[in-house]
PDB file of N, CA and C in Angstrom:
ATOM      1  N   UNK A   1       0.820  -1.192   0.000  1.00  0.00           N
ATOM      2  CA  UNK A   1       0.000   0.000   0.000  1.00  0.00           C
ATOM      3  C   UNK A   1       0.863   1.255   0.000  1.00  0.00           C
ATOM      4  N   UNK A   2       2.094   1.024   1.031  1.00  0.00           N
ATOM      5  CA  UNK A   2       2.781   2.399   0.813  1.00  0.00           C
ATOM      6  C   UNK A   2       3.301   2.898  -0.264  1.00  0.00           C
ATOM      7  N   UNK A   3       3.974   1.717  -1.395  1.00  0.00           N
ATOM      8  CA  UNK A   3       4.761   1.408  -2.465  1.00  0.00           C
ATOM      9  C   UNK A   3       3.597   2.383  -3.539  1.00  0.00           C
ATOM     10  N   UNK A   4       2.572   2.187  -3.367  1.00  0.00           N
ATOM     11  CA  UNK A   4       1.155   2.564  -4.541  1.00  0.00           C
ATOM     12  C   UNK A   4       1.295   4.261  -3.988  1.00  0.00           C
ATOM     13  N   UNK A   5       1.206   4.000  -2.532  1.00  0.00           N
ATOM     14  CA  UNK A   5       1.271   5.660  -2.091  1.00  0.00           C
ATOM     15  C   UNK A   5       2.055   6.843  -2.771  1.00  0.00           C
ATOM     16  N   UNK A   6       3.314   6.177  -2.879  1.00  0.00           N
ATOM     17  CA  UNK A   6       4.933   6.496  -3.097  1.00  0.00           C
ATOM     18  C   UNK A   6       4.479   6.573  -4.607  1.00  0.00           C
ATOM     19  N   UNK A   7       4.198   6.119  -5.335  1.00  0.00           N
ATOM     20  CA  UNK A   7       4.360   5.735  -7.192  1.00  0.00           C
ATOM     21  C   UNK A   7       3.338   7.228  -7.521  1.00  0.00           C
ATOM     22  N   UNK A   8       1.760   6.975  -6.774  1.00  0.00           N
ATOM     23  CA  UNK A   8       1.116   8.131  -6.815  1.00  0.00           C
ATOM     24  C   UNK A   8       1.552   9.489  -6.659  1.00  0.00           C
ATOM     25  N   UNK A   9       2.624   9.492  -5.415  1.00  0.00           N
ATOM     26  CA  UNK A   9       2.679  11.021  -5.119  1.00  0.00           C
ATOM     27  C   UNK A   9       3.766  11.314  -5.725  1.00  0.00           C
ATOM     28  N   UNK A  10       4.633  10.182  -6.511  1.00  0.00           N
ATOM     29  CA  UNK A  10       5.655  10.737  -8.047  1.00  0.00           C
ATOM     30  C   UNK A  10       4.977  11.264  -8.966  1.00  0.00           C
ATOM     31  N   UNK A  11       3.985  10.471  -9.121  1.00  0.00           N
ATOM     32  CA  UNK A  11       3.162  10.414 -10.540  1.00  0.00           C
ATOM     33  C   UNK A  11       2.616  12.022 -10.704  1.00  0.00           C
ATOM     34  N   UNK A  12       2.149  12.424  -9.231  1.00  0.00           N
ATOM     35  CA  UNK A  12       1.333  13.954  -8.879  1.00  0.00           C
ATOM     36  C   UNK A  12       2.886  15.474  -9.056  1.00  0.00           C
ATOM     37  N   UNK A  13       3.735  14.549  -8.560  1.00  0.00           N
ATOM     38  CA  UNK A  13       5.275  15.428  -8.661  1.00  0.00           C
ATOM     39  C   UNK A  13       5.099  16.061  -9.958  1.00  0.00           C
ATOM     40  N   UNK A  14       5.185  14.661 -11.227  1.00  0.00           N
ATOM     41  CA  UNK A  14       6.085  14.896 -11.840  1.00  0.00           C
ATOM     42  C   UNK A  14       5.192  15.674 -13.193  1.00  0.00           C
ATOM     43  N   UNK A  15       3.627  15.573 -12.526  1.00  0.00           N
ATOM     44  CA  UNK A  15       2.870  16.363 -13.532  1.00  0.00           C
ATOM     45  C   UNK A  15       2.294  17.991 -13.142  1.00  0.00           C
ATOM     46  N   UNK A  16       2.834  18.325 -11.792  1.00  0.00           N
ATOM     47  CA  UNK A  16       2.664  19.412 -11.518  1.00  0.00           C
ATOM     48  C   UNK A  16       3.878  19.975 -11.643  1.00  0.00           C
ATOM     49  N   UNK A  17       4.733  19.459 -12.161  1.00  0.00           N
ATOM     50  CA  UNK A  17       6.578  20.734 -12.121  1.00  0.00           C
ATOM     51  C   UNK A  17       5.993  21.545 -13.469  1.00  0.00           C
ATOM     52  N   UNK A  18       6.270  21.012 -14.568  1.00  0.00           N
ATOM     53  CA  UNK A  18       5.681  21.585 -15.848  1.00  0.00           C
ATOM     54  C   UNK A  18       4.775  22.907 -15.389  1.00  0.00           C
ATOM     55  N   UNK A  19       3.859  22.495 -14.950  1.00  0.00           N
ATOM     56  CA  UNK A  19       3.010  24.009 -14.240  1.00  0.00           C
ATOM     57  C   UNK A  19       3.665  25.096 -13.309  1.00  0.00           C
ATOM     58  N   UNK A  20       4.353  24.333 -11.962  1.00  0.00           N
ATOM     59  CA  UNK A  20       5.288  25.060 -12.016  1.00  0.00           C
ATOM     60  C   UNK A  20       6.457  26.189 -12.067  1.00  0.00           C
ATOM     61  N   UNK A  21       6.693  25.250 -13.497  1.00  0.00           N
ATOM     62  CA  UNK A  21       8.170  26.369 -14.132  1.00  0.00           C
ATOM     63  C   UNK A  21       7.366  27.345 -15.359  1.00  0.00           C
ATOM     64  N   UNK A  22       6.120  26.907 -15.870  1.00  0.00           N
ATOM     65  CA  UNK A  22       5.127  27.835 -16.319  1.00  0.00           C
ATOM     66  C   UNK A  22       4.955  28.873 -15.616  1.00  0.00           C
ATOM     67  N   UNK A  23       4.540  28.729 -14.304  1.00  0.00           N
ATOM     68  CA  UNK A  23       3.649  30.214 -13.577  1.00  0.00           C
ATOM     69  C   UNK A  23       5.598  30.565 -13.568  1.00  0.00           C
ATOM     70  N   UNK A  24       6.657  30.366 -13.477  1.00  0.00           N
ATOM     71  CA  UNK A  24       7.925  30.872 -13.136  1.00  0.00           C
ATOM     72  C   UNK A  24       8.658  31.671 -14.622  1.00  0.00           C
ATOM     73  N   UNK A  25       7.976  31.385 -15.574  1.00  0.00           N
ATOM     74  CA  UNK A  25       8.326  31.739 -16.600  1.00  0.00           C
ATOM     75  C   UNK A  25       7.457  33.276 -16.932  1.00  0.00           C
ATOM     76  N   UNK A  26       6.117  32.860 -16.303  1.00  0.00           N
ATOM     77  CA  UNK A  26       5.042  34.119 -16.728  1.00  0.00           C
ATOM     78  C   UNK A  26       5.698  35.082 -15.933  1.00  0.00           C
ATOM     79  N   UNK A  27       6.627  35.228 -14.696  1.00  0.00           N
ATOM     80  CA  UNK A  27       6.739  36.076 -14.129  1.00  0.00           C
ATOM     81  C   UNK A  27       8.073  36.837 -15.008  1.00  0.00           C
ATOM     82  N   UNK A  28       7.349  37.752 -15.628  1.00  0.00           N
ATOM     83  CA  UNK A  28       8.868  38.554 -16.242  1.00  0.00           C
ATOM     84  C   UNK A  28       9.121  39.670 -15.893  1.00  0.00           C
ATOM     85  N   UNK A  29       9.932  40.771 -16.388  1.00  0.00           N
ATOM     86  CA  UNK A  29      10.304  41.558 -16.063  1.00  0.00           C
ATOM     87  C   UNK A  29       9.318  42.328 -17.417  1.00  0.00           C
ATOM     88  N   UNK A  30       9.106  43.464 -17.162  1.00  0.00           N
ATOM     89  CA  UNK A  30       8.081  44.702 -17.639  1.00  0.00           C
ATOM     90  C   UNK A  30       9.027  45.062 -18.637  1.00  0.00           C
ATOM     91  N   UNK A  31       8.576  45.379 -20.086  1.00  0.00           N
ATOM     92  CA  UNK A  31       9.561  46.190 -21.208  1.00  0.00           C
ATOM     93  C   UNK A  31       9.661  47.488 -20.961  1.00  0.00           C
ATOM     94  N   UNK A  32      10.341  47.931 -21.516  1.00  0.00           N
ATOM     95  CA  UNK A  32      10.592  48.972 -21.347  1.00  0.00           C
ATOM     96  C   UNK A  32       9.317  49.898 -21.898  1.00  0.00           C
ATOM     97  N   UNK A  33       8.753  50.057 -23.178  1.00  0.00           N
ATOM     98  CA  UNK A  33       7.315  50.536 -22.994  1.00  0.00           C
ATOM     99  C   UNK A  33       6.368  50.566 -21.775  1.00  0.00           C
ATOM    100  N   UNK A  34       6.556  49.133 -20.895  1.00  0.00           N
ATOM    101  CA  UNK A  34       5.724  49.436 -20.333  1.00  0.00           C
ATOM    102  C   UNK A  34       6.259  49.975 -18.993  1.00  0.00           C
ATOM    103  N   UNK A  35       7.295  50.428 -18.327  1.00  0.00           N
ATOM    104  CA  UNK A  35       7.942  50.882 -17.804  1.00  0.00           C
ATOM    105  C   UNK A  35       8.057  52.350 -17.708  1.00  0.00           C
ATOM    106  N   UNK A  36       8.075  52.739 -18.802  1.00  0.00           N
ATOM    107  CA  UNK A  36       7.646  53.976 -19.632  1.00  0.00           C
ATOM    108  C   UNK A  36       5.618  54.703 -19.265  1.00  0.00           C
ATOM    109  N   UNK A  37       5.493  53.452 -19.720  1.00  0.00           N
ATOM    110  CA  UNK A  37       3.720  53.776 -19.203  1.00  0.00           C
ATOM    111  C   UNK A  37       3.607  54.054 -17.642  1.00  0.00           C
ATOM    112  N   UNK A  38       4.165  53.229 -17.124  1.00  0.00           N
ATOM    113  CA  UNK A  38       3.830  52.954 -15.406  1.00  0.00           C
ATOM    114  C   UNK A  38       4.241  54.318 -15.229  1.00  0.00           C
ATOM    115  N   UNK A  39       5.496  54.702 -15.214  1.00  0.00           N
ATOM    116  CA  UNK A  39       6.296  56.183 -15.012  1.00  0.00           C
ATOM    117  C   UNK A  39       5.343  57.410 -15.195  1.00  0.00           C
ATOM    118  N   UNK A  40       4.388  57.243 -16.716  1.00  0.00           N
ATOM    119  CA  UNK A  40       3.902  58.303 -17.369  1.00  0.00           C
ATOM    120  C   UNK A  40       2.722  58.181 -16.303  1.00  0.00           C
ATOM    121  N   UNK A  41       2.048  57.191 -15.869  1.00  0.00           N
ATOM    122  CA  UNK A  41       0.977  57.060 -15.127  1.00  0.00           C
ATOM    123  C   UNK A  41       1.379  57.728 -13.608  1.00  0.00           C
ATOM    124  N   UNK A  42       2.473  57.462 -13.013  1.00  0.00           N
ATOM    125  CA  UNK A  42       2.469  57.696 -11.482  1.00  0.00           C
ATOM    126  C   UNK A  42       2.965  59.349 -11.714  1.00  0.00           C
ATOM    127  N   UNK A  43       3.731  59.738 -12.652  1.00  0.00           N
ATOM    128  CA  UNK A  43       3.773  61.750 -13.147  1.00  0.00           C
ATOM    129  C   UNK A  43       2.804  62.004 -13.189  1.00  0.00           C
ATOM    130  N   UNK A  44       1.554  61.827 -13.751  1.00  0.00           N
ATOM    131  CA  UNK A  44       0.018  62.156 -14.400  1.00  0.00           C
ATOM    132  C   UNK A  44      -0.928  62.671 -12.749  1.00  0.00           C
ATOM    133  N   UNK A  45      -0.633  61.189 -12.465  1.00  0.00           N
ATOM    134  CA  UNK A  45      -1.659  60.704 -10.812  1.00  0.00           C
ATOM    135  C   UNK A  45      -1.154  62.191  -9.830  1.00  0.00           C
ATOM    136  N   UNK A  46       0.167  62.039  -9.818  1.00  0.00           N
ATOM    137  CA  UNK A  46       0.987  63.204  -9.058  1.00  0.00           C
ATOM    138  C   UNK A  46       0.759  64.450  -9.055  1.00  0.00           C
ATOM    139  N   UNK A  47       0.472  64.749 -10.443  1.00  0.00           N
ATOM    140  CA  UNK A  47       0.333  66.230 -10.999  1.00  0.00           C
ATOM    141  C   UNK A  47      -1.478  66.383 -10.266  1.00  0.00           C
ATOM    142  N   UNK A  48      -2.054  65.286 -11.173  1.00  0.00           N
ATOM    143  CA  UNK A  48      -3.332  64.814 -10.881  1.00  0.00           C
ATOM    144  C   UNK A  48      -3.601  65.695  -9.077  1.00  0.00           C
ATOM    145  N   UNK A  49      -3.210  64.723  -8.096  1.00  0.00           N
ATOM    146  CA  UNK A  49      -3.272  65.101  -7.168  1.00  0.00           C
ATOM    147  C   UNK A  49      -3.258  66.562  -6.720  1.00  0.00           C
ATOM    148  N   UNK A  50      -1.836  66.777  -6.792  1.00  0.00           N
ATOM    149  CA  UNK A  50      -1.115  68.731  -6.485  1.00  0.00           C
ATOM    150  C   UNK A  50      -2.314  69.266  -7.048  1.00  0.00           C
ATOM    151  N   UNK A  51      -2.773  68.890  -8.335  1.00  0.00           N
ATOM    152  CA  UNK A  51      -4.275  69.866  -8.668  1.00  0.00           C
ATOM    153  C   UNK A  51      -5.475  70.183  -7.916  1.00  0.00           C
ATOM    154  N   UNK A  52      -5.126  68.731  -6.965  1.00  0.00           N
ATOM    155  CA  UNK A  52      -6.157  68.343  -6.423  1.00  0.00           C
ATOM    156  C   UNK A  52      -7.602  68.484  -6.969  1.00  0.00           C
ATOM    157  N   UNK A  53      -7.572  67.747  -8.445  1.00  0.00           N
ATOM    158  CA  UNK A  53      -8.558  67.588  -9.076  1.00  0.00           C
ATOM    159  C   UNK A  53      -9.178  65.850  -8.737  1.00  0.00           C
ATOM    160  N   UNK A  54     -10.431  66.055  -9.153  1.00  0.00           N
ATOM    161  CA  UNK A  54     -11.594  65.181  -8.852  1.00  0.00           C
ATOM    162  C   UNK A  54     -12.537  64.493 -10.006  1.00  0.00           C
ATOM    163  N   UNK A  55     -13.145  63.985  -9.781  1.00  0.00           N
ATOM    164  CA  UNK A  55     -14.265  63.437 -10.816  1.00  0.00           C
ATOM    165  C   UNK A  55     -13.785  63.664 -12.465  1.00  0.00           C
ATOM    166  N   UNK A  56     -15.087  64.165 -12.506  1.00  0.00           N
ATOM    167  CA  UNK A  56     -14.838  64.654 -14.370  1.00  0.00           C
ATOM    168  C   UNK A  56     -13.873  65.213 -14.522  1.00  0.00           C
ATOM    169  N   UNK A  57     -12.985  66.129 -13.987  1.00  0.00           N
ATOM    170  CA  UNK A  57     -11.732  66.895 -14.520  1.00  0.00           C
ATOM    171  C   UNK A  57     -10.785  66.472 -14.388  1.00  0.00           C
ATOM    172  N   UNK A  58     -10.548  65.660 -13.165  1.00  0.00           N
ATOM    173  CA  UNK A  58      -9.344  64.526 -12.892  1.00  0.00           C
ATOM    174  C   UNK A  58      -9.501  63.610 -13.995  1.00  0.00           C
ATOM    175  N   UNK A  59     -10.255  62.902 -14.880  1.00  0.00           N
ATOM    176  CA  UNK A  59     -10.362  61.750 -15.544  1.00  0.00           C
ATOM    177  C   UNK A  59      -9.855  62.884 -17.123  1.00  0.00           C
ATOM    178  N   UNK A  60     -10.389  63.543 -17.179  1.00  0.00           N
ATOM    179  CA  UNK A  60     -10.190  64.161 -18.532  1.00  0.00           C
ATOM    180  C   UNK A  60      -8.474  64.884 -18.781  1.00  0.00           C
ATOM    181  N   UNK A  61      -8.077  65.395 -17.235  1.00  0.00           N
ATOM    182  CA  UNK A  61      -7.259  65.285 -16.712  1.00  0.00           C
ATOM    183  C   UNK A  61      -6.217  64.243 -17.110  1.00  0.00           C
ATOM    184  N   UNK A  62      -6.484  62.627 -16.582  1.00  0.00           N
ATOM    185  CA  UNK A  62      -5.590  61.715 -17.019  1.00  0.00           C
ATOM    186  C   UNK A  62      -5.208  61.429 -18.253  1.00  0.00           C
ATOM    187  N   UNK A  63      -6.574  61.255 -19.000  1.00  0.00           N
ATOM    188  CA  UNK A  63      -6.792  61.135 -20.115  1.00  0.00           C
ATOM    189  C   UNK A  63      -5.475  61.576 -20.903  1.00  0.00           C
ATOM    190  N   UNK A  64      -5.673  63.070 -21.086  1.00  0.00           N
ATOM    191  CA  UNK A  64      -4.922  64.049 -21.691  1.00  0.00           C
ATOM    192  C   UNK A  64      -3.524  64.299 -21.554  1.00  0.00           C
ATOM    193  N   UNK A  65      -3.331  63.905 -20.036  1.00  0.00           N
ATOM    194  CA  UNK A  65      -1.740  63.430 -19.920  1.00  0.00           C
ATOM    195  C   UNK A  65      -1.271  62.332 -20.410  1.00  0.00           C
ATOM    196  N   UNK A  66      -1.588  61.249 -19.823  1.00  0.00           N
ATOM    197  CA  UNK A  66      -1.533  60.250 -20.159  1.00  0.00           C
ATOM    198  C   UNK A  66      -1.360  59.803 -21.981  1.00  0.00           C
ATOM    199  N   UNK A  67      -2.237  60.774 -22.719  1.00  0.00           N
ATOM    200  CA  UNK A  67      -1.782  60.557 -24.395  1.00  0.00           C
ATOM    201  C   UNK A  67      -0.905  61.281 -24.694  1.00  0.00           C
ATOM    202  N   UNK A  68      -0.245  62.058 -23.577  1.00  0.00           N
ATOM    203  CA  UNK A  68       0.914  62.977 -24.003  1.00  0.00           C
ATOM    204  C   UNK A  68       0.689  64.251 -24.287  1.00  0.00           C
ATOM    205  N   UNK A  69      -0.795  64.802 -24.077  1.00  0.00           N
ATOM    206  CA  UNK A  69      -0.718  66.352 -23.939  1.00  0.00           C
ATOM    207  C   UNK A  69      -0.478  67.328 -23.506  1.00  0.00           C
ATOM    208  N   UNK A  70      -0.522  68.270 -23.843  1.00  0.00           N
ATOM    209  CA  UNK A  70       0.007  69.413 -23.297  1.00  0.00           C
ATOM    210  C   UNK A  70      -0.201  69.826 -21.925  1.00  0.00           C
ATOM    211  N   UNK A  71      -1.217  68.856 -21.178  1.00  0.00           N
ATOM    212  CA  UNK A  71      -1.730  69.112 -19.399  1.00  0.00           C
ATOM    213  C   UNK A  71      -0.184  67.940 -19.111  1.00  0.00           C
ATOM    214  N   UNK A  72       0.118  67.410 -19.579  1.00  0.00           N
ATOM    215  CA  UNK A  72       1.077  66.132 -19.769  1.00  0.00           C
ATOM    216  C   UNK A  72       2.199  67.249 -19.088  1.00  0.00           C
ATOM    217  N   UNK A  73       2.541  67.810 -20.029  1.00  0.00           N
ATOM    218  CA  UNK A  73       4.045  68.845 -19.067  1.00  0.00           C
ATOM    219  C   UNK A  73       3.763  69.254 -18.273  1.00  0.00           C
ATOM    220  N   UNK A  74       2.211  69.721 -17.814  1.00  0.00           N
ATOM    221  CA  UNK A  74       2.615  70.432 -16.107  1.00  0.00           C
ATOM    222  C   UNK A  74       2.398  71.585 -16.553  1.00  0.00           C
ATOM    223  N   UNK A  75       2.758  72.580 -18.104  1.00  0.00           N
ATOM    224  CA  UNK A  75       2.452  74.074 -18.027  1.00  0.00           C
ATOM    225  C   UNK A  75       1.317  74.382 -19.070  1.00  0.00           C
ATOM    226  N   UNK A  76       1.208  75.338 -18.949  1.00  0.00           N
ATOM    227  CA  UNK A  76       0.227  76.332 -19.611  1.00  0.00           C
ATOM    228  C   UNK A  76       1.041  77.286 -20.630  1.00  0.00           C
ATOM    229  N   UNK A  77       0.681  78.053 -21.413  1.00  0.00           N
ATOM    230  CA  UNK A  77       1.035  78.946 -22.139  1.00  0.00           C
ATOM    231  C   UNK A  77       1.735  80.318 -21.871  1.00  0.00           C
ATOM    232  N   UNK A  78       1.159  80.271 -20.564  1.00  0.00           N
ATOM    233  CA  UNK A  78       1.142  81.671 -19.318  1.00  0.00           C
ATOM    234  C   UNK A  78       2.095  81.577 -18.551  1.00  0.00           C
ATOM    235  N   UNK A  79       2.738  79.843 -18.066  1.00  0.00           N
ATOM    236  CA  UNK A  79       3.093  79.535 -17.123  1.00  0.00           C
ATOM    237  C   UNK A  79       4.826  79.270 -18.046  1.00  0.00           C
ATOM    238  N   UNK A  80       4.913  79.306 -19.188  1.00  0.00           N
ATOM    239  CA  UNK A  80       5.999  78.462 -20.393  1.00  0.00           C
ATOM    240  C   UNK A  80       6.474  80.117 -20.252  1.00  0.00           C
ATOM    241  N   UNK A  81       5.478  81.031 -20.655  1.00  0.00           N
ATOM    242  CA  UNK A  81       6.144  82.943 -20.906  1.00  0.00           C
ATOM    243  C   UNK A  81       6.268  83.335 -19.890  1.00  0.00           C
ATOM    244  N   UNK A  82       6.140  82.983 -18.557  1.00  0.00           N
ATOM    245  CA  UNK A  82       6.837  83.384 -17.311  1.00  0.00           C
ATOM    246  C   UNK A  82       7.761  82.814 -17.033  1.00  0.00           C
ATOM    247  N   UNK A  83       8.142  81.515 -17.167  1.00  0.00           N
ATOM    248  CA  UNK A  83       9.381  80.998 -16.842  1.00  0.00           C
ATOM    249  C   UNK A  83      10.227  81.300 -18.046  1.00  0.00           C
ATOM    250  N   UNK A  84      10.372  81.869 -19.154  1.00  0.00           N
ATOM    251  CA  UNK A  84      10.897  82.127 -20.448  1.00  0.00           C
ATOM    252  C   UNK A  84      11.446  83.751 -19.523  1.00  0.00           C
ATOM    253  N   UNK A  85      10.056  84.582 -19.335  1.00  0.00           N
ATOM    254  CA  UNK A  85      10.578  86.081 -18.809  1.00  0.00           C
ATOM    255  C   UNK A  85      11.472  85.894 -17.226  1.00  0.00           C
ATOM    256  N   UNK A  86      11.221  85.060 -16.878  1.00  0.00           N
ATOM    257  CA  UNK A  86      11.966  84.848 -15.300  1.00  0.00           C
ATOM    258  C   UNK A  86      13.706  84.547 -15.798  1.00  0.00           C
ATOM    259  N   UNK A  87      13.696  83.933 -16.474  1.00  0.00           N
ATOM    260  CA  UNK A  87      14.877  83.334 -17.165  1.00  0.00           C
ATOM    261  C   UNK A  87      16.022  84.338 -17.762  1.00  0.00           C
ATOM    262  N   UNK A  88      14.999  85.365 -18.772  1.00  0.00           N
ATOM    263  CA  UNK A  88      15.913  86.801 -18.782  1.00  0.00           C
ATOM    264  C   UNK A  88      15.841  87.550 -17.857  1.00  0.00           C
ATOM    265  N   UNK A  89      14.822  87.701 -17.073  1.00  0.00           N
ATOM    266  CA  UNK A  89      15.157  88.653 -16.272  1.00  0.00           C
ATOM    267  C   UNK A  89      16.560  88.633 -14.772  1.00  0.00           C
ATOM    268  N   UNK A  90      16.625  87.157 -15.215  1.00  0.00           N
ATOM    269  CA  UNK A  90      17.378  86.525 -14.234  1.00  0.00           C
ATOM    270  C   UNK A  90      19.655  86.527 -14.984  1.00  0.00           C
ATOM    271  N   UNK A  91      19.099  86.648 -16.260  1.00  0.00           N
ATOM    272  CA  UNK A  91      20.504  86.757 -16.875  1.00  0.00           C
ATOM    273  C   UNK A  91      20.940  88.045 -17.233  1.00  0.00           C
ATOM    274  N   UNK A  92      19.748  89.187 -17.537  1.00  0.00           N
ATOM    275  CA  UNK A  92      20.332  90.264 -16.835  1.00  0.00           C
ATOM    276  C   UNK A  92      20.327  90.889 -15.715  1.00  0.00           C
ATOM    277  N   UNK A  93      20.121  90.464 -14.733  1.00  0.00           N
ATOM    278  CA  UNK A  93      20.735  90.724 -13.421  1.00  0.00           C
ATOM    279  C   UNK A  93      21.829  90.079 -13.231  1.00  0.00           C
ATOM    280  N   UNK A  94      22.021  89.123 -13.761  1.00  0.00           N
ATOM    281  CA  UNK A  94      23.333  88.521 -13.640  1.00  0.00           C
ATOM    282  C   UNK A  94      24.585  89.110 -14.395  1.00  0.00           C
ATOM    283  N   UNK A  95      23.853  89.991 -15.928  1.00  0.00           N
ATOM    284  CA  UNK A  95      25.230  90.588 -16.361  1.00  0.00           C
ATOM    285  C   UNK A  95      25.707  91.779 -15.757  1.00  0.00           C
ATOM    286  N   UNK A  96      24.534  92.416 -15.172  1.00  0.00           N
ATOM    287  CA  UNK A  96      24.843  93.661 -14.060  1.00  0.00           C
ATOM    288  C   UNK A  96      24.872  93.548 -13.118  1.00  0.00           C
ATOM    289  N   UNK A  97      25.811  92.210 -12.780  1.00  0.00           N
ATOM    290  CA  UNK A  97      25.738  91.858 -11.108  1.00  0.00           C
ATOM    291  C   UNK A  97      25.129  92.516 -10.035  1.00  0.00           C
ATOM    292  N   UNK A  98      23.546  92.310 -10.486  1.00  0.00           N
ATOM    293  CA  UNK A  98      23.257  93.297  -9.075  1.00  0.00           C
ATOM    294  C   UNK A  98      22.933  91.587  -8.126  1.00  0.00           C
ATOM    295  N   UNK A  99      23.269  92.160  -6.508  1.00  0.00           N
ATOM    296  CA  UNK A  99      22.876  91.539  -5.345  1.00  0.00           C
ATOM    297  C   UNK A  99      21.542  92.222  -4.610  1.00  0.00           C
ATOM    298  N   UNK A 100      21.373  91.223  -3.643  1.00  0.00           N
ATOM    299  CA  UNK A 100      21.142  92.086  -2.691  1.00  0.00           C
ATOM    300  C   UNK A 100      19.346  92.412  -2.950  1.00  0.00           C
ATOM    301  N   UNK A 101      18.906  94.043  -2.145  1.00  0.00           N
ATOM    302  CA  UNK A 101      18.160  94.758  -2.341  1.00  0.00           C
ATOM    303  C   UNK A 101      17.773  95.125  -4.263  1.00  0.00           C
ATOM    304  N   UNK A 102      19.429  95.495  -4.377  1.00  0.00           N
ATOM    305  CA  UNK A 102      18.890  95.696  -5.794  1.00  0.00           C
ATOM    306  C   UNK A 102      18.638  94.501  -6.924  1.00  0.00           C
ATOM    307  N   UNK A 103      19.089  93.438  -6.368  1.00  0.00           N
ATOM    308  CA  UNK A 103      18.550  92.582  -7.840  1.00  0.00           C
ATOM    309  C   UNK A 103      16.948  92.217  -7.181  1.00  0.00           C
ATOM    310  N   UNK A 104      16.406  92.385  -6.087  1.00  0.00           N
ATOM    311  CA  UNK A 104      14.999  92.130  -5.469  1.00  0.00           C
ATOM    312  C   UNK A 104      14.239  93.275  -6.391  1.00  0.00           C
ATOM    313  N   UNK A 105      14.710  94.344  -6.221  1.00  0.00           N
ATOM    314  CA  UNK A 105      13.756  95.427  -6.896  1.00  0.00           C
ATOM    315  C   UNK A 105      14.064  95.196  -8.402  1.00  0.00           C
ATOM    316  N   UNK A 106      15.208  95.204  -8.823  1.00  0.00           N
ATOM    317  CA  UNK A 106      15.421  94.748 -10.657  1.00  0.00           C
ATOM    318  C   UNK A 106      14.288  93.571 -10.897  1.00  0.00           C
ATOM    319  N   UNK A 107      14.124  92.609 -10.577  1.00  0.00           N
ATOM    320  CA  UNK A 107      13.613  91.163 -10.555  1.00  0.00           C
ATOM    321  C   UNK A 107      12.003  91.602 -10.720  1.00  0.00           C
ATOM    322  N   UNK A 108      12.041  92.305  -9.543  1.00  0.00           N
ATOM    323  CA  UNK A 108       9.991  92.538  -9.056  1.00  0.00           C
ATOM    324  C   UNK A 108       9.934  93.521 -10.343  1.00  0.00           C
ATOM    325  N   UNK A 109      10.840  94.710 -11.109  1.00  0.00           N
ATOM    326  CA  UNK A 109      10.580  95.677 -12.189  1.00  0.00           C
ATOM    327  C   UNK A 109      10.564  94.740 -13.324  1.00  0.00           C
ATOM    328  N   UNK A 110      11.438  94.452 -13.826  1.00  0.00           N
ATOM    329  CA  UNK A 110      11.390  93.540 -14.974  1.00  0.00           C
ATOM    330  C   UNK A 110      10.582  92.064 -15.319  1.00  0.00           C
ATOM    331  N   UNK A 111       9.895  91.483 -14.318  1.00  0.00           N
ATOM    332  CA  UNK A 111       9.025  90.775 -14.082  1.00  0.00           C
ATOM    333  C   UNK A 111       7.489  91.077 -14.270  1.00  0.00           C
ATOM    334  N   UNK A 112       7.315  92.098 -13.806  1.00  0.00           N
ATOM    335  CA  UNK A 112       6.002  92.779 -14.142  1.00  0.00           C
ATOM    336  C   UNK A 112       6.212  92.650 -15.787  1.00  0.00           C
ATOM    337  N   UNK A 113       6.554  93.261 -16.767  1.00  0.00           N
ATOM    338  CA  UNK A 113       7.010  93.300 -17.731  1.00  0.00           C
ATOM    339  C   UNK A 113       7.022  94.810 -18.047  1.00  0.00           C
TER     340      UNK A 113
END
């Protein structure tokens, strides 16, 4: 009886390895596309959040990032020509080395536009 026991619980071995090294094979590593996606998804969710948007605008929201639009970078049109004007206003203060008080007041004048 034990001998039948023993033959059976080979017999059960040797047809469950195959399955297995299957589920060990399905486990792979993510391509790089999709690596790429996951990334683009947890930037989106992030931004998503800081908006602290909701419902319909959060989804239209993802949407639109997520295919790579322009909510996708994070700026606006408004937000691209202020950091463009911050940028000069910041390299000429730098060629007229002002410090201090005066590059605060240069900065707040030339910023306004």
């Amino acid at each position: 009886m034990s001998k039948l026991m023993m033959a059976a619980l080979c017999s059960l071995m040797l047809v469950a390895s195959p399955l297995a090294l299957a589920q060990e094979k399905a486990k792979k590593e993510p391509t790089e596309a999709q690596k790429k996606q996951q990334q683009r998804m947890a930037d989106c969710n992030k931004q998503a959040g800081a908006k602290k948007l909701e419902g319909e605008a959060r989804k239209k929201f993802m949407s639109t990032c997520l295919s790579g639009g322009e909510m996708a970078k994070g700026q606006t049109d408004a937000q691209k020509k202020q950091q463009q004007r911050m940028s000069d206003c910041n390299k000429q203060a730098g060629a007229k080395k002002l410090e201090g008080d005066a590059r605060k007041k240069f900065m707040g004048t030339c910023l306004k536009g």
